[in-house]
N, C-alpha and C. Protein backbone atom coordinates (compact mmCIF):
# COMPACT_ATOMS: atom_id res chain seq x y z
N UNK A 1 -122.30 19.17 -21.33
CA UNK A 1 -121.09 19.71 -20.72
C UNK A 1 -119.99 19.74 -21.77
N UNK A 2 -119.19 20.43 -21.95
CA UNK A 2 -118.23 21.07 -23.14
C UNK A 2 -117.02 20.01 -22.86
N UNK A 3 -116.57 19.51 -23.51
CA UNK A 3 -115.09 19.00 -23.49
C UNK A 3 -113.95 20.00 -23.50
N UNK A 4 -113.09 19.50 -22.66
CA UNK A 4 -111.52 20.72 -23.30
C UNK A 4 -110.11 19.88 -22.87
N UNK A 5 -110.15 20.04 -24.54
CA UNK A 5 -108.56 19.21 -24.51
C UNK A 5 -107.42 19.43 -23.90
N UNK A 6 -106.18 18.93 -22.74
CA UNK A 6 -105.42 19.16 -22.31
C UNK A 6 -103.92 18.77 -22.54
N UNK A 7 -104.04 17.86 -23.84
CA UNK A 7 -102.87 17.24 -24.18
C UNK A 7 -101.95 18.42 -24.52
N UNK A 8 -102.40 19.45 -25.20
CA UNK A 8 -100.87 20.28 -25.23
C UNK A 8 -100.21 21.02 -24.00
N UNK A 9 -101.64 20.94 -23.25
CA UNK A 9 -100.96 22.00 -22.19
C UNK A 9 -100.15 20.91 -21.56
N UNK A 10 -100.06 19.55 -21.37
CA UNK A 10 -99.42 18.47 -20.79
C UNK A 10 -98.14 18.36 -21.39
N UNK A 11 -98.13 18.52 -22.50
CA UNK A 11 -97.06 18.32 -23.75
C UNK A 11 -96.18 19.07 -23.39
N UNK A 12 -96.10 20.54 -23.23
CA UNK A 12 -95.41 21.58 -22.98
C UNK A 12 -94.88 21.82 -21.52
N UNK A 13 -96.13 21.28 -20.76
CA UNK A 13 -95.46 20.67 -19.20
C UNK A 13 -94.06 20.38 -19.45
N UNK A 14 -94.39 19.17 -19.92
CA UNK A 14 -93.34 17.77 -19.97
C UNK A 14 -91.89 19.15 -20.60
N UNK A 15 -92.37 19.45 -21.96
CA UNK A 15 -91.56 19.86 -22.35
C UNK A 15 -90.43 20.65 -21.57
N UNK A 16 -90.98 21.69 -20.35
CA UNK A 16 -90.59 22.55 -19.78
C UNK A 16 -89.99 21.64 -18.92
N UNK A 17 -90.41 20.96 -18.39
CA UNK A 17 -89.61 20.08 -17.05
C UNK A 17 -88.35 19.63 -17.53
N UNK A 18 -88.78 19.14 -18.94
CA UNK A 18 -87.36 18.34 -19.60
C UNK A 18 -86.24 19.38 -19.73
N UNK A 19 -86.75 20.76 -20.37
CA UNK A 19 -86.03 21.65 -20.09
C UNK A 19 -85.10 22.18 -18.95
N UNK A 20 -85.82 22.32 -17.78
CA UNK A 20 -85.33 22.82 -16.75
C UNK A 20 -84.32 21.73 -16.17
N UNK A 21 -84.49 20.30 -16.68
CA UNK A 21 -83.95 19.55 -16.38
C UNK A 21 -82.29 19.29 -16.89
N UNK A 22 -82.48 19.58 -17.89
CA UNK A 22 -81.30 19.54 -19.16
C UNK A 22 -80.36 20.91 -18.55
N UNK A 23 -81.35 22.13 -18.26
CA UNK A 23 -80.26 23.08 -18.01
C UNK A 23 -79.73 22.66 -16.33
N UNK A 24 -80.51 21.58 -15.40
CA UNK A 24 -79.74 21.70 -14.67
C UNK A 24 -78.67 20.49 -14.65
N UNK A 25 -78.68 19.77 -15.21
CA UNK A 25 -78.08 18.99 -15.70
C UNK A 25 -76.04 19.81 -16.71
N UNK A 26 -76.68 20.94 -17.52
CA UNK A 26 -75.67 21.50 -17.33
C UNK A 26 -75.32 22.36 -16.62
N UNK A 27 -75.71 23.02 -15.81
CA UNK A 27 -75.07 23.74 -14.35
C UNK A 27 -74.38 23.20 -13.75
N UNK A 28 -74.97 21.42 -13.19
CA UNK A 28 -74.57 20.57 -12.75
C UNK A 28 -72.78 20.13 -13.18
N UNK A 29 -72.99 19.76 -14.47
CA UNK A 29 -71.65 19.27 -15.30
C UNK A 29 -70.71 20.38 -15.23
N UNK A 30 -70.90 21.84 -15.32
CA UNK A 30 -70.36 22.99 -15.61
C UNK A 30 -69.43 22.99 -14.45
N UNK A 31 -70.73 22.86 -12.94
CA UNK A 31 -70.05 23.11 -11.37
C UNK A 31 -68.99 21.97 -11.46
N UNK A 32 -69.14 20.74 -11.92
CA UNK A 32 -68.04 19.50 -11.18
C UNK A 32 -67.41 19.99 -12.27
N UNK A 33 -67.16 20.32 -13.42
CA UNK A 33 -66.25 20.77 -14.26
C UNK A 33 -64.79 21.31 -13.42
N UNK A 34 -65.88 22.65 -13.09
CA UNK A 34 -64.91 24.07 -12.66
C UNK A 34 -63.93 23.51 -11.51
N UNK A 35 -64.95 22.49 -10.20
CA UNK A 35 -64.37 22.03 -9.19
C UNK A 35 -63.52 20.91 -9.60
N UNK A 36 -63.56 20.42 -10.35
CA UNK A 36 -61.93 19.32 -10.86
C UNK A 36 -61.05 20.27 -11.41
N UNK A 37 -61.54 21.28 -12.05
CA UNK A 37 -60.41 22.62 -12.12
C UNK A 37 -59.57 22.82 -11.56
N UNK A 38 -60.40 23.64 -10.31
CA UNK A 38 -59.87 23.87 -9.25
C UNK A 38 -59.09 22.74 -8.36
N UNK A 39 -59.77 21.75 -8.31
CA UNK A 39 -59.03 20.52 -7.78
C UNK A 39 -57.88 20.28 -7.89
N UNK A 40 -57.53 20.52 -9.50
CA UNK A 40 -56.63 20.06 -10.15
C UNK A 40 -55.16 20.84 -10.10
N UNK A 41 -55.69 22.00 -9.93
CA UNK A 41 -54.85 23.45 -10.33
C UNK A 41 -54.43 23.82 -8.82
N UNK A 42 -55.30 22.93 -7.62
CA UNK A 42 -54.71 23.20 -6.28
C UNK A 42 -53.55 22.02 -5.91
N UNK A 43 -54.02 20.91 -6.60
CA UNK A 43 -52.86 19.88 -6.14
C UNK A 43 -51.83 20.21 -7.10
N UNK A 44 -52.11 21.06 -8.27
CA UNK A 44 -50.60 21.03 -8.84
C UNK A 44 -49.91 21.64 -8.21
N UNK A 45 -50.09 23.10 -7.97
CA UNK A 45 -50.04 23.58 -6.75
C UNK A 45 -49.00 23.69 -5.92
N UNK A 46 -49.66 22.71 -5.33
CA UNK A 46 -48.77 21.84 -4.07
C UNK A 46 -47.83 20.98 -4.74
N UNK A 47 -48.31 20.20 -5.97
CA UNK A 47 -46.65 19.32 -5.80
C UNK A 47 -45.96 20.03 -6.70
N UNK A 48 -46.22 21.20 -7.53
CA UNK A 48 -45.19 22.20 -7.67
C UNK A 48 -44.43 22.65 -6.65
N UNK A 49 -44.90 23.15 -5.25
CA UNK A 49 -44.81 23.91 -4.62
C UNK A 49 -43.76 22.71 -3.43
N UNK A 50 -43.83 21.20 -3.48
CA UNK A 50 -43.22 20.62 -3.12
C UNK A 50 -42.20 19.99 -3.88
N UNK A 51 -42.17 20.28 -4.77
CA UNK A 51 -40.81 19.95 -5.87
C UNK A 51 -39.96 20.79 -5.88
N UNK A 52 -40.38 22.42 -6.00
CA UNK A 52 -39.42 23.17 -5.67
C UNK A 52 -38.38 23.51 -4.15
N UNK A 53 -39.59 22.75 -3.02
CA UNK A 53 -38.68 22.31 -2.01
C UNK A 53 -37.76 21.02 -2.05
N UNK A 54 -38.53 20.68 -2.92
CA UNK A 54 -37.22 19.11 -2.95
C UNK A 54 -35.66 19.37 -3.46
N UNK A 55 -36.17 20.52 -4.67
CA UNK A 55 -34.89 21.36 -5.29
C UNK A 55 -34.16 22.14 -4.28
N UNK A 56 -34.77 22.32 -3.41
CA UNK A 56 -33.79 23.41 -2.77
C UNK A 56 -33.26 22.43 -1.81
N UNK A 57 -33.59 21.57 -1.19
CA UNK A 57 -33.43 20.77 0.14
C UNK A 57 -31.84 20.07 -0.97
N UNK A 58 -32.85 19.44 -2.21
CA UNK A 58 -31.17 18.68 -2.85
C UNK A 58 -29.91 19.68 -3.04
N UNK A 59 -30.48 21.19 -3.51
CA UNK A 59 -29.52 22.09 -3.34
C UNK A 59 -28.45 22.30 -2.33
N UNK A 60 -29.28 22.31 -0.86
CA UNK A 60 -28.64 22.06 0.16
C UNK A 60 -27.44 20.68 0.82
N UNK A 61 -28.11 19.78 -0.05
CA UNK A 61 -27.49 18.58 0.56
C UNK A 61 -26.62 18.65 -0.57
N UNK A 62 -26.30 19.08 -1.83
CA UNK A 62 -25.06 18.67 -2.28
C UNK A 62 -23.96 20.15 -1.93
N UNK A 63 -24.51 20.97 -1.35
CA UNK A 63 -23.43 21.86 -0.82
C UNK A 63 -23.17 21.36 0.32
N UNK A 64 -23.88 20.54 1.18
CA UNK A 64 -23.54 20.09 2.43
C UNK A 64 -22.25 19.08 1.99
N UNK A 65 -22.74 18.08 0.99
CA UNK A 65 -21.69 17.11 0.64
C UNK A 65 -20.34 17.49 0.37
N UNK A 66 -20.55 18.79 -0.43
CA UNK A 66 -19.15 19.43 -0.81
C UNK A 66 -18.33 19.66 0.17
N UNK A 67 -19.14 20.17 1.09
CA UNK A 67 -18.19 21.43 2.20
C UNK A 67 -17.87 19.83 3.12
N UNK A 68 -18.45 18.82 3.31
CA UNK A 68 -17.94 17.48 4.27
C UNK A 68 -16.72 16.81 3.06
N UNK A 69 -17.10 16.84 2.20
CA UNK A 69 -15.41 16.83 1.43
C UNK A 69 -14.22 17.60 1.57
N UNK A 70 -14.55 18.87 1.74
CA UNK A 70 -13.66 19.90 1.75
C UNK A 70 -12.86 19.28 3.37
N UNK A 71 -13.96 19.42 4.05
CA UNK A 71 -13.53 19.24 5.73
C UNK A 71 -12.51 17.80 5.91
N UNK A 72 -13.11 16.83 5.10
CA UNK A 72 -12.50 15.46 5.18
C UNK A 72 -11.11 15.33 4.49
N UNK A 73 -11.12 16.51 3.34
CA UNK A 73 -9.66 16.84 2.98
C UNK A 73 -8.83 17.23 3.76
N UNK A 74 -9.57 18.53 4.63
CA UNK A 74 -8.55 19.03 5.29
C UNK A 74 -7.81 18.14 6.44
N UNK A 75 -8.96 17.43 6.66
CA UNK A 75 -8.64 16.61 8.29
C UNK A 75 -7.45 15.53 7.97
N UNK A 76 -7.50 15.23 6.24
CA UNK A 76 -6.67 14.06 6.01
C UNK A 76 -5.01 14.93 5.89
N UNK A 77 -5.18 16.04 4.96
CA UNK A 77 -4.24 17.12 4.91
C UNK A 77 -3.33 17.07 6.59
N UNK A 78 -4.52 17.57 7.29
CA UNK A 78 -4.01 17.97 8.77
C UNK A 78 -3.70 16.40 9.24
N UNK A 79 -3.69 15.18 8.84
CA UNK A 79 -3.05 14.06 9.76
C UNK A 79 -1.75 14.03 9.13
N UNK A 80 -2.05 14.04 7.94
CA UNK A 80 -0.56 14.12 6.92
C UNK A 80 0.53 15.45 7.69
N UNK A 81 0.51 16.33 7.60
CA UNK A 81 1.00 17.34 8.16
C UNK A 81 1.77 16.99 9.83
N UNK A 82 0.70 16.46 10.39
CA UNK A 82 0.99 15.75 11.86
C UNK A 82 2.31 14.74 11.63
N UNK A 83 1.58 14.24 11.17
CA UNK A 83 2.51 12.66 11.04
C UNK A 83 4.17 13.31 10.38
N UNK A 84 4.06 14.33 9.33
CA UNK A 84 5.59 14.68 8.72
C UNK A 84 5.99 15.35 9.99
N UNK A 85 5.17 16.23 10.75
CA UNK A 85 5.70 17.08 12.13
C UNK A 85 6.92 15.99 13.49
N UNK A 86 5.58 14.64 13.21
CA UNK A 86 6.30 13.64 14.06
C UNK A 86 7.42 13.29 13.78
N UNK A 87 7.75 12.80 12.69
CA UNK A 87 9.15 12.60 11.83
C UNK A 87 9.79 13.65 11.79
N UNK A 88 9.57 14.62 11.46
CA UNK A 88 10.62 15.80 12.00
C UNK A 88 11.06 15.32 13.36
N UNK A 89 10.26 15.71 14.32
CA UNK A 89 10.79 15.72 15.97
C UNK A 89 11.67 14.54 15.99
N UNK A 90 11.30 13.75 15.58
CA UNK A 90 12.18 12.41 15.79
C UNK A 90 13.24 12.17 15.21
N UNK A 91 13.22 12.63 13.76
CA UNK A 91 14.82 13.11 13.31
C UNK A 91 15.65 13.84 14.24
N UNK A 92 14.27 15.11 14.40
CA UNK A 92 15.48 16.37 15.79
C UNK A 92 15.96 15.83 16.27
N UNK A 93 15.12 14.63 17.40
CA UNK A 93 15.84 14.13 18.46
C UNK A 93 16.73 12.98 18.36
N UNK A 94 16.72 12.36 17.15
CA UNK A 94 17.66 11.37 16.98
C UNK A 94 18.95 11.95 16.38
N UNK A 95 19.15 12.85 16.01
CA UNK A 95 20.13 13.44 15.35
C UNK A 95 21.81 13.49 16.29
N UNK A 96 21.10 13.89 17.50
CA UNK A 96 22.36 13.82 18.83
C UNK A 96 22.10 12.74 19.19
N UNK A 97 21.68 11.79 18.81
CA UNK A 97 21.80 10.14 19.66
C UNK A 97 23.00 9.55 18.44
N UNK A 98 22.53 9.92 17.08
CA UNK A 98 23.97 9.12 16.05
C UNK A 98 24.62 9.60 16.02
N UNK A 99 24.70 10.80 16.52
CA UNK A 99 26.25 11.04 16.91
C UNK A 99 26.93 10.31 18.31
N UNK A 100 25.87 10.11 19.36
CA UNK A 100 26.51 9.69 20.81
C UNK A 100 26.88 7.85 20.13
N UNK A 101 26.28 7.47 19.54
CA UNK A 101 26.36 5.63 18.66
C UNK A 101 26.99 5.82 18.13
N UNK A 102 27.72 6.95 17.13
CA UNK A 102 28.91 6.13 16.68
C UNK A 102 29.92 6.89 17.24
N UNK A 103 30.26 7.65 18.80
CA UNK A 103 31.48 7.99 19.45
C UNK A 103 31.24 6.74 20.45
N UNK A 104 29.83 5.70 20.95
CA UNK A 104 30.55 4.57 21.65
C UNK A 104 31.03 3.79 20.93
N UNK A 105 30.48 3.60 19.74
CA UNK A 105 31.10 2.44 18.82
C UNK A 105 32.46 2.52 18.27
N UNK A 106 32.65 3.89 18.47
CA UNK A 106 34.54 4.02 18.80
C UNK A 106 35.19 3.25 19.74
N UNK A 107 34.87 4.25 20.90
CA UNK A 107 35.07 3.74 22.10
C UNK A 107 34.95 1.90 22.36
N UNK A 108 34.35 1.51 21.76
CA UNK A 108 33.82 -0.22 22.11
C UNK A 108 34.62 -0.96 21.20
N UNK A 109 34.83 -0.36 20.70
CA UNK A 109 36.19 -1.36 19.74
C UNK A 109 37.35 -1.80 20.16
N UNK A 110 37.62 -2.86 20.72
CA UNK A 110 38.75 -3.04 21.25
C UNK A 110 40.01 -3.24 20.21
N UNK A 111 41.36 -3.37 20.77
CA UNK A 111 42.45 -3.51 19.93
C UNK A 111 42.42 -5.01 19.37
N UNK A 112 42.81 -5.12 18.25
CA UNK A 112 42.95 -6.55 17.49
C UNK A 112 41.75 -6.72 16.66
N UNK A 113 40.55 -5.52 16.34
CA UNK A 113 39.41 -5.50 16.16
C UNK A 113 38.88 -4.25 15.23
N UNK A 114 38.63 -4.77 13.90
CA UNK A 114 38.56 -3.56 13.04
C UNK A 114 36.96 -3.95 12.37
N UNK A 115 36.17 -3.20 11.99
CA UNK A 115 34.53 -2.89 11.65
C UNK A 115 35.26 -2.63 10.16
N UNK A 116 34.25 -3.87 9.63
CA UNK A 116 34.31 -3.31 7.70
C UNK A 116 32.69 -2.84 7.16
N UNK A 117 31.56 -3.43 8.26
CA UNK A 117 30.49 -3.05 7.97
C UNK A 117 29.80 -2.18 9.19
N UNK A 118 28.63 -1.13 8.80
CA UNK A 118 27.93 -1.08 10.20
C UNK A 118 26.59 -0.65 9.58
N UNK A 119 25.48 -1.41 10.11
CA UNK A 119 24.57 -1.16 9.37
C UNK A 119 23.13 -0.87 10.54
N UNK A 120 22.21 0.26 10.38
CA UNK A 120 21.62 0.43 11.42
C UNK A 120 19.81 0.55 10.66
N UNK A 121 19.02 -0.40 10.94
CA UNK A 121 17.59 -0.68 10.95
C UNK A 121 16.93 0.27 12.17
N UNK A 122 16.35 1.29 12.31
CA UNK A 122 15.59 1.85 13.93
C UNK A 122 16.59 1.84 14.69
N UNK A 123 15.82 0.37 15.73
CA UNK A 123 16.61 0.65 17.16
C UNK A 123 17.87 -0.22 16.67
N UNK A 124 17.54 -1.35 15.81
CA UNK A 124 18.70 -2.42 15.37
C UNK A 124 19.62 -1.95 14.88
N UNK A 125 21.22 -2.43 15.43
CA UNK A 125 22.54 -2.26 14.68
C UNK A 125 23.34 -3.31 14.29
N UNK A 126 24.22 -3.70 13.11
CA UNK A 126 24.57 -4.57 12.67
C UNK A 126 26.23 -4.42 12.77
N UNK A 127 27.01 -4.96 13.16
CA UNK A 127 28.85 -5.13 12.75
C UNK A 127 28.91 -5.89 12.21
N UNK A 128 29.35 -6.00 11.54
CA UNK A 128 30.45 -6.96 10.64
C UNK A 128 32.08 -6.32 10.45
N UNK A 129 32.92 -6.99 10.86
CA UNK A 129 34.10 -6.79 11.03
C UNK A 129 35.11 -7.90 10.88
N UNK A 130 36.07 -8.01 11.69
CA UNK A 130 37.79 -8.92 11.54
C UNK A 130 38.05 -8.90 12.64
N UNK A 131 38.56 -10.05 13.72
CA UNK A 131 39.18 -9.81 14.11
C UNK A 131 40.46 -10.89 14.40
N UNK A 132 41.06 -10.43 15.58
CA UNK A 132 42.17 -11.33 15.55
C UNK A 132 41.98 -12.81 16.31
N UNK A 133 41.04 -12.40 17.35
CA UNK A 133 40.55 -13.75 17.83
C UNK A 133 39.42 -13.81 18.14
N UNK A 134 38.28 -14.52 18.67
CA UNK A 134 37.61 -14.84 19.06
C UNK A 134 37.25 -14.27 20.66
N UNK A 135 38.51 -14.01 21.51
CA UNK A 135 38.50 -13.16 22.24
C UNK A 135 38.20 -11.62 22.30
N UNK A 136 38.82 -11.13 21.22
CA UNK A 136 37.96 -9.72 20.64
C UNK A 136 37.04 -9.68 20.42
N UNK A 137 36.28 -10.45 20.29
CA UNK A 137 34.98 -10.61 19.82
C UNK A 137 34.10 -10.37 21.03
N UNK A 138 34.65 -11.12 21.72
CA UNK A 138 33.98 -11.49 23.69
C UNK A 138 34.36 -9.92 24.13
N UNK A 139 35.53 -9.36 23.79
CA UNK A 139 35.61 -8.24 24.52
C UNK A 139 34.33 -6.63 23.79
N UNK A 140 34.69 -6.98 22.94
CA UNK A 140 33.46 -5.67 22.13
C UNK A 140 32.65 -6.00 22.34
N UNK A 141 31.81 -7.24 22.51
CA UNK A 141 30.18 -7.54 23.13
C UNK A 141 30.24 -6.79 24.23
N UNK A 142 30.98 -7.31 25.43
CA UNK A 142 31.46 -6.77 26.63
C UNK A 142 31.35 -5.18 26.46
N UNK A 143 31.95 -4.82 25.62
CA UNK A 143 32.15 -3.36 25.65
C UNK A 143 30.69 -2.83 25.38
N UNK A 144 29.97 -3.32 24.30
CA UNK A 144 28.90 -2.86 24.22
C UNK A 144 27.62 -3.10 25.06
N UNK A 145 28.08 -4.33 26.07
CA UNK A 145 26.87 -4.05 26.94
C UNK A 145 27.32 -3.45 27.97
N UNK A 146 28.61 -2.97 28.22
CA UNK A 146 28.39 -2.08 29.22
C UNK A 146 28.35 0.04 28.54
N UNK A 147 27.73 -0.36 27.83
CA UNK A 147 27.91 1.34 27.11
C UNK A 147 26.69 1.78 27.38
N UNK A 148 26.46 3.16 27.23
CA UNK A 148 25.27 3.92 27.49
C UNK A 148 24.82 4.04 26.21
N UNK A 149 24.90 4.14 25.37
CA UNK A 149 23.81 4.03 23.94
C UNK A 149 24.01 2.64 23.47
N UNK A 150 24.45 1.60 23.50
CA UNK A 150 24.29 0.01 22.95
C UNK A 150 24.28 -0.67 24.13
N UNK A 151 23.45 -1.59 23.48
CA UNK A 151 22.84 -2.84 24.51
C UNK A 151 22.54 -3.75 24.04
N UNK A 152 22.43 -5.26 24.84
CA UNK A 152 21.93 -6.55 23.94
C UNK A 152 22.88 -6.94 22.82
N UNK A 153 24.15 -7.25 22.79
CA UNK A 153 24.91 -7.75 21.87
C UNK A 153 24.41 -9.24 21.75
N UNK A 154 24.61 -9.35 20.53
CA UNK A 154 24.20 -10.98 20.08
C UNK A 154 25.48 -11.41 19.30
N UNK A 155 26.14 -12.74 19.01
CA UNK A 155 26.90 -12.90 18.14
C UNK A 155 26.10 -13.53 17.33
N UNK A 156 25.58 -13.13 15.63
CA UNK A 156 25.12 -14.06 14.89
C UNK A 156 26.15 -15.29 14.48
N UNK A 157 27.39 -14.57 13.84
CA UNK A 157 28.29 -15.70 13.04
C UNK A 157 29.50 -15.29 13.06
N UNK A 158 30.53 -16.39 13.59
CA UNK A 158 32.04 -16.00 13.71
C UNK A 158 32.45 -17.02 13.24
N UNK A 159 34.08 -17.30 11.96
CA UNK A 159 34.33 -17.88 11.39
C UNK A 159 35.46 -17.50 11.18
N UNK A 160 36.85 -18.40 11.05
CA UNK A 160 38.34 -18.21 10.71
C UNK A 160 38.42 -18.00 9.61
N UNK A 161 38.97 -17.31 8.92
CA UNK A 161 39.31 -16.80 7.51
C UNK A 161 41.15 -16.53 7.33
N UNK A 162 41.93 -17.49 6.61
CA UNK A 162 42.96 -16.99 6.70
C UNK A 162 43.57 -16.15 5.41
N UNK A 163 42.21 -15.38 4.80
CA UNK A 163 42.72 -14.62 3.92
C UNK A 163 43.38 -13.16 4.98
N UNK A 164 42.66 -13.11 6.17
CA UNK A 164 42.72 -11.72 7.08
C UNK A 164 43.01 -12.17 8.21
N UNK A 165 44.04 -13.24 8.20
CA UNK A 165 44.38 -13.83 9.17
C UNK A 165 43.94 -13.66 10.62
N UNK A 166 42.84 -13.74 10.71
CA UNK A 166 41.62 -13.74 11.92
C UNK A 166 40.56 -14.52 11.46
N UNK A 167 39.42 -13.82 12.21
CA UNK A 167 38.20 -14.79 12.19
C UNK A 167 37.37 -13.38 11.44
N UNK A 168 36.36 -13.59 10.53
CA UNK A 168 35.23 -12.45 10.60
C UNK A 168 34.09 -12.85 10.93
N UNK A 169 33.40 -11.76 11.59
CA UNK A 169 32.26 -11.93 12.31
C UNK A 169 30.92 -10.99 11.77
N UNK A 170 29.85 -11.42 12.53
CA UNK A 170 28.65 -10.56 12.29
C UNK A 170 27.72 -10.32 13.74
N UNK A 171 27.57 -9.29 14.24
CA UNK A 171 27.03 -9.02 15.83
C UNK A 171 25.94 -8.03 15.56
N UNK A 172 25.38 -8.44 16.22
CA UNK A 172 24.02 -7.20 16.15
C UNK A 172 23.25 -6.74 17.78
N UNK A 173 23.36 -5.76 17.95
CA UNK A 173 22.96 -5.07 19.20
C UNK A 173 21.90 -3.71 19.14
N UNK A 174 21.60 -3.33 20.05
CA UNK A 174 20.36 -2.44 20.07
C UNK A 174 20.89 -0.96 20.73
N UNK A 175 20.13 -0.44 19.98
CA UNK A 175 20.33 1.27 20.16
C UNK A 175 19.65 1.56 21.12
N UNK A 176 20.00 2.17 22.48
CA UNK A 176 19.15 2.58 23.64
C UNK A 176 19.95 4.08 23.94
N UNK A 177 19.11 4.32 24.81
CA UNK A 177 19.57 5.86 25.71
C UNK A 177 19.70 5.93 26.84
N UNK A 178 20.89 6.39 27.31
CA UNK A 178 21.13 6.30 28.29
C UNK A 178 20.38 6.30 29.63
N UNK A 179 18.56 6.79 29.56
CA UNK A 179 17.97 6.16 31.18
C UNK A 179 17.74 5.03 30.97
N UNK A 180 17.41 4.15 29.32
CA UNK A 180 17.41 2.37 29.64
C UNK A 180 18.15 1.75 29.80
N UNK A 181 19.92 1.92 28.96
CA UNK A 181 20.95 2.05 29.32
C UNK A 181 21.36 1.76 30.79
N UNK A 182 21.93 0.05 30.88
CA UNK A 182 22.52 0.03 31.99
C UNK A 182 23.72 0.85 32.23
N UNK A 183 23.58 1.37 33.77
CA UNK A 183 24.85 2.42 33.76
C UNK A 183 26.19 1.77 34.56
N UNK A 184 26.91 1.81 33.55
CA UNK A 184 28.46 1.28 33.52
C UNK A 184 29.52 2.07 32.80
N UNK A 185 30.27 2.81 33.21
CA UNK A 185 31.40 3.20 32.21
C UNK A 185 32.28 2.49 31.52
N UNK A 186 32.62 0.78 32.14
CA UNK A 186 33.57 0.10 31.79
C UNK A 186 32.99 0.01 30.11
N UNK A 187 32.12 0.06 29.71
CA UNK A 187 32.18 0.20 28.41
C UNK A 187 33.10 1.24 27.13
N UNK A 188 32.90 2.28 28.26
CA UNK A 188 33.60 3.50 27.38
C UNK A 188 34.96 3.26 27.52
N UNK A 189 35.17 3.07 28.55
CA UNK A 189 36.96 2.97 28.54
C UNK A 189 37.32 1.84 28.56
N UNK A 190 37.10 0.73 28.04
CA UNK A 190 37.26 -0.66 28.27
C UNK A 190 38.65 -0.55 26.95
N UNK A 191 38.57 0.09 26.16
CA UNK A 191 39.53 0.71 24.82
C UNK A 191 39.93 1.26 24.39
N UNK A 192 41.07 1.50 24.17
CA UNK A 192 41.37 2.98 23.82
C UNK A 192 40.52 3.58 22.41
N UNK A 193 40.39 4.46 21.74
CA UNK A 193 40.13 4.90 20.64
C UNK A 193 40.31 4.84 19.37
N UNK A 194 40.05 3.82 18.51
CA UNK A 194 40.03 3.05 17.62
C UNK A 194 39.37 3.98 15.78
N UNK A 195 39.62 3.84 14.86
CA UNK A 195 38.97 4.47 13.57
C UNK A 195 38.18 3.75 13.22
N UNK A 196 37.53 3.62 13.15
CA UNK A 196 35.99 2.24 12.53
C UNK A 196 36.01 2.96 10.96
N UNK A 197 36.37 1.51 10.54
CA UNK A 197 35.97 1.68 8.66
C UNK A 197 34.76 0.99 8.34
N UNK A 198 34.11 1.86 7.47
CA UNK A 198 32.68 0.62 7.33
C UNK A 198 32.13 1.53 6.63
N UNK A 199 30.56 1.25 6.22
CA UNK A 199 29.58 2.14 5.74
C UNK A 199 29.02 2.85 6.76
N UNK A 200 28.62 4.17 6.21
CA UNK A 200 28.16 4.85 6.82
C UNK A 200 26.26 4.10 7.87
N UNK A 201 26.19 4.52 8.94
CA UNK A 201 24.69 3.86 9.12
C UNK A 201 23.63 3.80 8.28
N UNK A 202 22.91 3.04 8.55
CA UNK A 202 21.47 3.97 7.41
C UNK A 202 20.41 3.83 8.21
């Protein structure tokens, strides 16, 4: 019976398998290649594609910030504005009250009784004056609590001085209007009409 050798045809087997093996081996490497490619080139992608929303969103929020500055200006603008409006009105309306305070503080001055100071805080008013007695003194309180714009006379300090041969004093009373203003005329006419020297109010 004949022998027949098979080692090469085995050899070349092998060979071919190893072959087919190797190329799939690079198909293999080629495919996960391409797909981390792609992988790669899809998530950039996206966080490209979410960065440029982050840009626009921050875009938005610092125009938002601006325009809530702008608004917070104006609102401070517009209290400022308010508040000078208030002080206006209140000048308006105080304007005919210092005039009605210093025609009672005429009027409330009795005779023997002359004003060297007059000094006015808000509602607070201050005299300082001379007089001849201590009784003048009692009578201009008097006068001023019965007046329609002064009220609440206080005597702080009365003292003889015989440089002005009287006493000088210091009284302080409150600026009202005539509906808080107890209503009495004996204030107004309690005196005849007197010149008050002093400083002007402030």
């Amino acid at each position: 019976m004949p022998r027949i050798n098979l080692l090469p045809w085995r050899e070349a087997e092998r060979k071919e398998q190893k072959q087919k093996f190797m190329a799939a081996l690079a198909i293999a490497a080629v495919l996960a290649g391409v797909t981390t490619l792609a992988v790669h080139m899809l998530y950039s992608a996206m966080i490209s594609d979410q960065q440029a929303r982050n840009h626009l969103l921050q875009a938005h929020i610092r125009s938002l910030d601006k325009q809530i500055g702008k608004i917070r200006t104006l609102r401070k603008t517009e209290r400022h504005f308010i508040a000078r409006m208030q002080v206006i009105e209140r000048l308006q309306r105080s304007r005919p009250q210092i005039v009605h305070v210093f025609d009672q503080i005429v009027r409330t001055v009795p005779p023997g009784l002359y004003l060297t100071e007059v000094n006015q805080k808000g509602k607070s008013i201050q005299f300082k004056g001379v007089a001849q007695s201590s009784t003048r003194v009692s009578d201009f309180m008097r006068n001023i609590d019965g007046s329609k714009w002064l009220a609440n006379a206080q005597l702080e300090v009365i003292k003889a001085d015989e440089k002005v041969h009287g006493s000088t004093f210091t009284l302080n009373a409150k600026v009202v209007s005539p509906k808080s203003a107890a209503v009495g005329g004996k204030g107004e006419h309690a005196a005849p009409r007197r010149e008050v020297s002093g400083r002007t109010a402030k």
